[in-house]
N, C-alpha and C. Protein backbone atom coordinates (compact mmCIF):
# COMPACT_ATOMS: atom_id res chain seq x y z
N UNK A 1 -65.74 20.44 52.98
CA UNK A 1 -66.63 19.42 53.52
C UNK A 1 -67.72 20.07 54.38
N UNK A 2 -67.54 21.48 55.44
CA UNK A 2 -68.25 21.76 56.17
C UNK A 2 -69.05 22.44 55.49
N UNK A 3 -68.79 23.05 53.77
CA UNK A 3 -70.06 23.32 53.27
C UNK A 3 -70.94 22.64 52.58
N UNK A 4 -70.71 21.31 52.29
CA UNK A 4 -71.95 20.41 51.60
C UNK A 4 -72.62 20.31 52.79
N UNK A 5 -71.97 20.00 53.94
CA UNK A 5 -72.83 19.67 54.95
C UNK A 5 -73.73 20.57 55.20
N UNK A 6 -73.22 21.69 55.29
CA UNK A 6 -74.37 22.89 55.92
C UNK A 6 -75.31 23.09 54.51
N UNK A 7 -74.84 22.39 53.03
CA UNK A 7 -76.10 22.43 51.84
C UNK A 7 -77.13 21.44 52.17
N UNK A 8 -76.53 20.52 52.61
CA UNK A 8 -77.36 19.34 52.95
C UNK A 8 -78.38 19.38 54.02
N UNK A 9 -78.11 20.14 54.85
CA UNK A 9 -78.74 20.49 56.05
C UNK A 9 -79.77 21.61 55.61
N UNK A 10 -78.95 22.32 54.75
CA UNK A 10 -80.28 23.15 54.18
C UNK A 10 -81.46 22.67 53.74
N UNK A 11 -80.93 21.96 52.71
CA UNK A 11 -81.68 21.23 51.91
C UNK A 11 -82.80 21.09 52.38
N UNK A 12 -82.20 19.81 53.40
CA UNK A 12 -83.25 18.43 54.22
C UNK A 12 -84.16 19.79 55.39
N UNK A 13 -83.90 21.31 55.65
CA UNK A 13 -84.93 22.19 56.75
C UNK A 13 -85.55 23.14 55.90
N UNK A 14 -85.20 22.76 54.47
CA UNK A 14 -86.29 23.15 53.36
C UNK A 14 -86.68 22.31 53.19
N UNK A 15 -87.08 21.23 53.02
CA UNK A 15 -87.64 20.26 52.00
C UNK A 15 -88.81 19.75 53.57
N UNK A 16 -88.13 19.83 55.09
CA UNK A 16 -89.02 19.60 55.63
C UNK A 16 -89.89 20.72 56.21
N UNK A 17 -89.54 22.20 55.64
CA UNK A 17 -90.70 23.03 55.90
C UNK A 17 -91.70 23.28 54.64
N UNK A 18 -91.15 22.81 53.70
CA UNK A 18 -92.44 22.93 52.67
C UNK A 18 -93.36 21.80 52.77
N UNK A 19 -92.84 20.74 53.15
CA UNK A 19 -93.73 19.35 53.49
C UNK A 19 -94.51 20.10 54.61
N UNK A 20 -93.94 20.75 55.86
CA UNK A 20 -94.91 20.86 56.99
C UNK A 20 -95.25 21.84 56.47
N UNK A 21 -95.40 23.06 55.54
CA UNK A 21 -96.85 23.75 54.92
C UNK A 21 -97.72 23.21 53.85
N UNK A 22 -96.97 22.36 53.41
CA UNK A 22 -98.14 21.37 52.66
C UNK A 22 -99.31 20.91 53.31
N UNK A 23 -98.20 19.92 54.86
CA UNK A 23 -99.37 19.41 55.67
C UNK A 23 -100.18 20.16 56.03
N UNK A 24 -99.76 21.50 56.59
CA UNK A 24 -100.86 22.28 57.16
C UNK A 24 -101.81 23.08 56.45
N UNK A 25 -101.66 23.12 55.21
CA UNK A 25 -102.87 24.25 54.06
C UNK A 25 -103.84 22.28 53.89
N UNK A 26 -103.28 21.62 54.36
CA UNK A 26 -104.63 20.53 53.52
C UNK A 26 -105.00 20.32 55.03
N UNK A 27 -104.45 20.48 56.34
CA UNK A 27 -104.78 20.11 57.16
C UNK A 27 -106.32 20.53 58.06
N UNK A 28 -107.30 20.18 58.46
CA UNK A 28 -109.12 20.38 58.66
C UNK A 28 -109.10 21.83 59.73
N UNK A 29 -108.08 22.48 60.31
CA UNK A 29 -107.80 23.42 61.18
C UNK A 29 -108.71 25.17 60.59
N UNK A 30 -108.86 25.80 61.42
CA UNK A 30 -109.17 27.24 61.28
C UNK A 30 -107.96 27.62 60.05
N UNK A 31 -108.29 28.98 59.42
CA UNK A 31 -107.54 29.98 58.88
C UNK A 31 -106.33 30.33 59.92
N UNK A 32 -107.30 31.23 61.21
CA UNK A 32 -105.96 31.50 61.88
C UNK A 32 -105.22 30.28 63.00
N UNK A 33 -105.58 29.45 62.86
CA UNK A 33 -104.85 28.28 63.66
C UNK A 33 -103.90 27.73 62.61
N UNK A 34 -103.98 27.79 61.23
CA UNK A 34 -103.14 27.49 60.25
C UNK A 34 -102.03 28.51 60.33
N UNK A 35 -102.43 29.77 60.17
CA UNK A 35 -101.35 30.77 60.12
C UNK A 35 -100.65 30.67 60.99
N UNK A 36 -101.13 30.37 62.64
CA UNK A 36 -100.10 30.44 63.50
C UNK A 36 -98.92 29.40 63.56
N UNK A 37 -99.75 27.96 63.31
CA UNK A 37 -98.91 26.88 62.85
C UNK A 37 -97.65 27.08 61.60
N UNK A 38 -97.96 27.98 60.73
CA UNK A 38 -96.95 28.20 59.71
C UNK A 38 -96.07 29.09 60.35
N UNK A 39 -96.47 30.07 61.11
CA UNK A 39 -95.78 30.95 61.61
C UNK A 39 -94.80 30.45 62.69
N UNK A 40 -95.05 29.67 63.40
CA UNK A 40 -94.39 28.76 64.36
C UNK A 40 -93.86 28.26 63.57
N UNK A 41 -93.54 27.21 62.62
CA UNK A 41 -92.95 25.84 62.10
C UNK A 41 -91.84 27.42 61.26
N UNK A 42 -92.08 28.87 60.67
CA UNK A 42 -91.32 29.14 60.26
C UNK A 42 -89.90 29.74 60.93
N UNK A 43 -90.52 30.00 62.43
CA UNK A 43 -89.83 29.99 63.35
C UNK A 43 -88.73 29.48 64.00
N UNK A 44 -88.89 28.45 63.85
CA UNK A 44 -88.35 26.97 64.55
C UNK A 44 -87.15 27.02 63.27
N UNK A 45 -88.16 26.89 61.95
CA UNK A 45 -86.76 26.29 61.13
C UNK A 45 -85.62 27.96 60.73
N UNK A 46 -86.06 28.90 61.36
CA UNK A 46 -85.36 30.46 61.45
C UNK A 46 -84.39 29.93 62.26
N UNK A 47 -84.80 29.51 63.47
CA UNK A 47 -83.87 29.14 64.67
C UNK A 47 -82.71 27.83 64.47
N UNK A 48 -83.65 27.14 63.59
CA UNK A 48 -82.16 25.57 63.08
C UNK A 48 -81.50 26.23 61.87
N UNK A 49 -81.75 27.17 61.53
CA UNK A 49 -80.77 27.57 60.22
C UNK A 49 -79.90 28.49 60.93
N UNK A 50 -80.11 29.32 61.64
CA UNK A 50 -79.04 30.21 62.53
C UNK A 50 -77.87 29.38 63.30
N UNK A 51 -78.39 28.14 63.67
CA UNK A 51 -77.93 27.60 64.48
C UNK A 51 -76.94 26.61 63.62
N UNK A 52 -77.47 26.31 62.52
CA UNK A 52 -76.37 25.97 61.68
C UNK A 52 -75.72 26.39 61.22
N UNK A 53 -75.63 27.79 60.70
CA UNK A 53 -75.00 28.81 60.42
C UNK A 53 -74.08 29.11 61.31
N UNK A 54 -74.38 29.22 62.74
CA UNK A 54 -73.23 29.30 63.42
C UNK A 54 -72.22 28.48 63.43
N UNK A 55 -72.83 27.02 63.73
CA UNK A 55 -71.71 26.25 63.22
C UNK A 55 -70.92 25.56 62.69
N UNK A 56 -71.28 26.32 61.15
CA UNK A 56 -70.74 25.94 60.12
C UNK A 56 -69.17 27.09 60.19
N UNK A 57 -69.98 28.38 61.26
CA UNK A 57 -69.29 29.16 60.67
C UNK A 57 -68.02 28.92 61.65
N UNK A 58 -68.39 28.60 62.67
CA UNK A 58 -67.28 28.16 64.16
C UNK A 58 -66.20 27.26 63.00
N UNK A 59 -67.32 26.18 62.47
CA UNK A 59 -66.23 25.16 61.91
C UNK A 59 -64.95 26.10 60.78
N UNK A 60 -65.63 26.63 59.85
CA UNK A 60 -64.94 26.70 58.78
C UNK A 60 -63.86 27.66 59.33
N UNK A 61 -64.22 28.70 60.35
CA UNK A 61 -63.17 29.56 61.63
C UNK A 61 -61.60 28.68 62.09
N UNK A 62 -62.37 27.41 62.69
CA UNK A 62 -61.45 26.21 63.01
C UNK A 62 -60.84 25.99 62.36
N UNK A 63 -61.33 25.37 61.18
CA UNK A 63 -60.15 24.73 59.84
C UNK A 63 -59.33 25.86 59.12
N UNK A 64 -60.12 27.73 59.09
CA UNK A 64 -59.00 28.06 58.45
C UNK A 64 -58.01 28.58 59.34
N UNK A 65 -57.80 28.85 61.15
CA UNK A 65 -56.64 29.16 61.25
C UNK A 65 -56.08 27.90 61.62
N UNK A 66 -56.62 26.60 61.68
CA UNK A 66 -55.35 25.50 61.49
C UNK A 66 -54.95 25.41 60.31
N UNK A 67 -55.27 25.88 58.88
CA UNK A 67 -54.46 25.63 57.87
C UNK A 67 -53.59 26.82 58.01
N UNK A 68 -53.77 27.78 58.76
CA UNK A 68 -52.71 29.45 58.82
C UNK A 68 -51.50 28.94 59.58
N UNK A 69 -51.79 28.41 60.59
CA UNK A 69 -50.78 27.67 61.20
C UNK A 69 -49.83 27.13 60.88
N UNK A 70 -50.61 26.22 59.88
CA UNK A 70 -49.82 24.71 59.41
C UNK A 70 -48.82 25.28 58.41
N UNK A 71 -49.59 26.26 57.53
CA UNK A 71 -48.88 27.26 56.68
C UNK A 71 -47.85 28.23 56.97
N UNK A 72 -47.59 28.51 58.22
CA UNK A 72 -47.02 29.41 58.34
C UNK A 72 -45.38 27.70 59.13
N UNK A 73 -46.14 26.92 59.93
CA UNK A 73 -45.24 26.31 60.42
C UNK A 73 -44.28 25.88 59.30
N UNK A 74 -45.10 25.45 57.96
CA UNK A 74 -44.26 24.53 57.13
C UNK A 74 -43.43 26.04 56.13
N UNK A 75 -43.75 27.47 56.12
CA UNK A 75 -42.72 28.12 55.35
C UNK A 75 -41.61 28.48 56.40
N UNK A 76 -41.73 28.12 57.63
CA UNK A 76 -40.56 28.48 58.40
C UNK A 76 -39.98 27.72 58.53
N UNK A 77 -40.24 26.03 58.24
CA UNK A 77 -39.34 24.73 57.74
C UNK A 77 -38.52 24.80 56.57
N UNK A 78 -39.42 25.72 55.21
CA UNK A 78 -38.74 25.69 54.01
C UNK A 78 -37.60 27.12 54.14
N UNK A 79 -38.33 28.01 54.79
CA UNK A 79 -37.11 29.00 54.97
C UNK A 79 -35.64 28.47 55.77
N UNK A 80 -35.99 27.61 56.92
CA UNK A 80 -34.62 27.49 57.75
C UNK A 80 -34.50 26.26 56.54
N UNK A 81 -34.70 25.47 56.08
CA UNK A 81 -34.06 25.02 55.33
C UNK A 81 -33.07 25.29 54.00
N UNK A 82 -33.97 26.11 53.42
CA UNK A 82 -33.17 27.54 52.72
C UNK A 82 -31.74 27.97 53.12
N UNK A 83 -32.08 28.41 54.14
CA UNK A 83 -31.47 29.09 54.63
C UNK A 83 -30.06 28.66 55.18
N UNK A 84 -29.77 27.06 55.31
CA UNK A 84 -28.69 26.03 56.00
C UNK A 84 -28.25 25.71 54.23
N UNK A 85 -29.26 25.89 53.53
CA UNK A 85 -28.63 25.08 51.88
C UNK A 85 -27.93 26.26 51.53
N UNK A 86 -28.02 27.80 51.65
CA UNK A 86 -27.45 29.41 51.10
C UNK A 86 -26.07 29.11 52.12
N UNK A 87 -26.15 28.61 53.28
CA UNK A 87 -24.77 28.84 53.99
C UNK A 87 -24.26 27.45 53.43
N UNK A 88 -24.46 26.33 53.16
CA UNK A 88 -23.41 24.85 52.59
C UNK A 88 -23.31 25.84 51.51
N UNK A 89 -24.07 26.58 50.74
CA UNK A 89 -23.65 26.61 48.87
C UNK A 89 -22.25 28.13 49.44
N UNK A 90 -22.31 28.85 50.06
CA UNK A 90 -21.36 29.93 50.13
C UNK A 90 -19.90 29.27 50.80
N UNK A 91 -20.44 28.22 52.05
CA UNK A 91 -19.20 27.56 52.47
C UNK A 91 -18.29 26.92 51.18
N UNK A 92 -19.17 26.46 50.24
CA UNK A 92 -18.51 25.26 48.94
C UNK A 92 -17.63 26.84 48.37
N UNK A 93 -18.23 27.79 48.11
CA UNK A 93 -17.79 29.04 47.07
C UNK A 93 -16.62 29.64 47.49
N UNK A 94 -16.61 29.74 48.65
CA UNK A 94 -15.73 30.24 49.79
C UNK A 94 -14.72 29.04 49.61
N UNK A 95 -14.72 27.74 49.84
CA UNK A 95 -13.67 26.78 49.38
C UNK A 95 -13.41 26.87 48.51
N UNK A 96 -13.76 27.22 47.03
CA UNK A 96 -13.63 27.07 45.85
C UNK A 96 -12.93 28.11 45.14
N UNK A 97 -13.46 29.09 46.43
CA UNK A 97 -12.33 30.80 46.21
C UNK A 97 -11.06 30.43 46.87
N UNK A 98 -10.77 29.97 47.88
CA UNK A 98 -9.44 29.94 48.40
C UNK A 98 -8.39 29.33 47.69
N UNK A 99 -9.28 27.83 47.05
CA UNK A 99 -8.14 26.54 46.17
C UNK A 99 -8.08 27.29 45.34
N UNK A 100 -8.89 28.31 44.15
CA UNK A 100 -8.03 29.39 42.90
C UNK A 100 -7.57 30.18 43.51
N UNK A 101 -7.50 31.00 44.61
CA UNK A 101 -6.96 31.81 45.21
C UNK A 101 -4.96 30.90 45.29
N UNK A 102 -5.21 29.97 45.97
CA UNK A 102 -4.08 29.32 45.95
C UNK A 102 -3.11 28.69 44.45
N UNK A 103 -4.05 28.26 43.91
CA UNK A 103 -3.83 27.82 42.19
C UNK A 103 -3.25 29.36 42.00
N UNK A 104 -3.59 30.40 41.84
CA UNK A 104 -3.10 31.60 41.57
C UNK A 104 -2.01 31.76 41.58
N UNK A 105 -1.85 31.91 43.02
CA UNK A 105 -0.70 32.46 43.69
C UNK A 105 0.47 31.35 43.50
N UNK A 106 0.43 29.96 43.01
CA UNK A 106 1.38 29.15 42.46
C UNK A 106 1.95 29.54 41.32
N UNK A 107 1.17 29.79 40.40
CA UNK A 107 1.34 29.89 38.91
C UNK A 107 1.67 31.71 38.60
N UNK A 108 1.99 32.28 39.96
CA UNK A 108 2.43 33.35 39.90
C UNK A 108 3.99 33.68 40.01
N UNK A 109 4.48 32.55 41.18
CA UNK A 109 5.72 32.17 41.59
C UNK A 109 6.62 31.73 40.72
N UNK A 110 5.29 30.82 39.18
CA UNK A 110 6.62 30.32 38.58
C UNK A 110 6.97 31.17 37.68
């Protein structure tokens, strides 16, 4: 999401610096009063693209170590969960060894 936005934002500080050199090559001004005006307006939109850039980049920083987080919280849910299902399945095996263990040792007696 935080990169359509920062396309969109592009977009709309292109689309309004070619409009403001449009305006200014038709506009009644000097040569060099034009240049400086372009040079300024290219300025400005140098400075809102950095500035979006930063915080696009803060954002996308944000969202990926909360998904590292979230990721790391939810494999240490699936591991201890794991990990309680490996001790019920050895407890069942361990019961299941003793009753043939016992079945055995009956059918040995007779």
């Amino acid at each position: 999401m935080a990169n359509n936005t920062g396309q969109t934002v592009l977009a709309l500080l292109t689309g309004a610096a070619i409009g403001a050199g449009i305006g200014i090559l038709y506009a009644p001004d000097k040569g060099s009063k034009t240049r400086e005006n372009i040079s300024k307006g290219a300025k400005k939109a140098q400075k809102q693209l950095t500035k979006q850039l930063k915080e696009t980049t803060s954002a996308l920083g944000t969202k990926a170590s909360a998904a590292r987080k979230s990721f790391e919280h939810k494999l240490e849910e699936t591991l201890s969960s794991a990990s309680y299902k490996a001790d019920d399945v050895l407890k069942a095996m361990e019961e299941k060894l003793e009753s043939l263990r016992e079945a055995n040792a009956k059918l040995q007696k007779k």
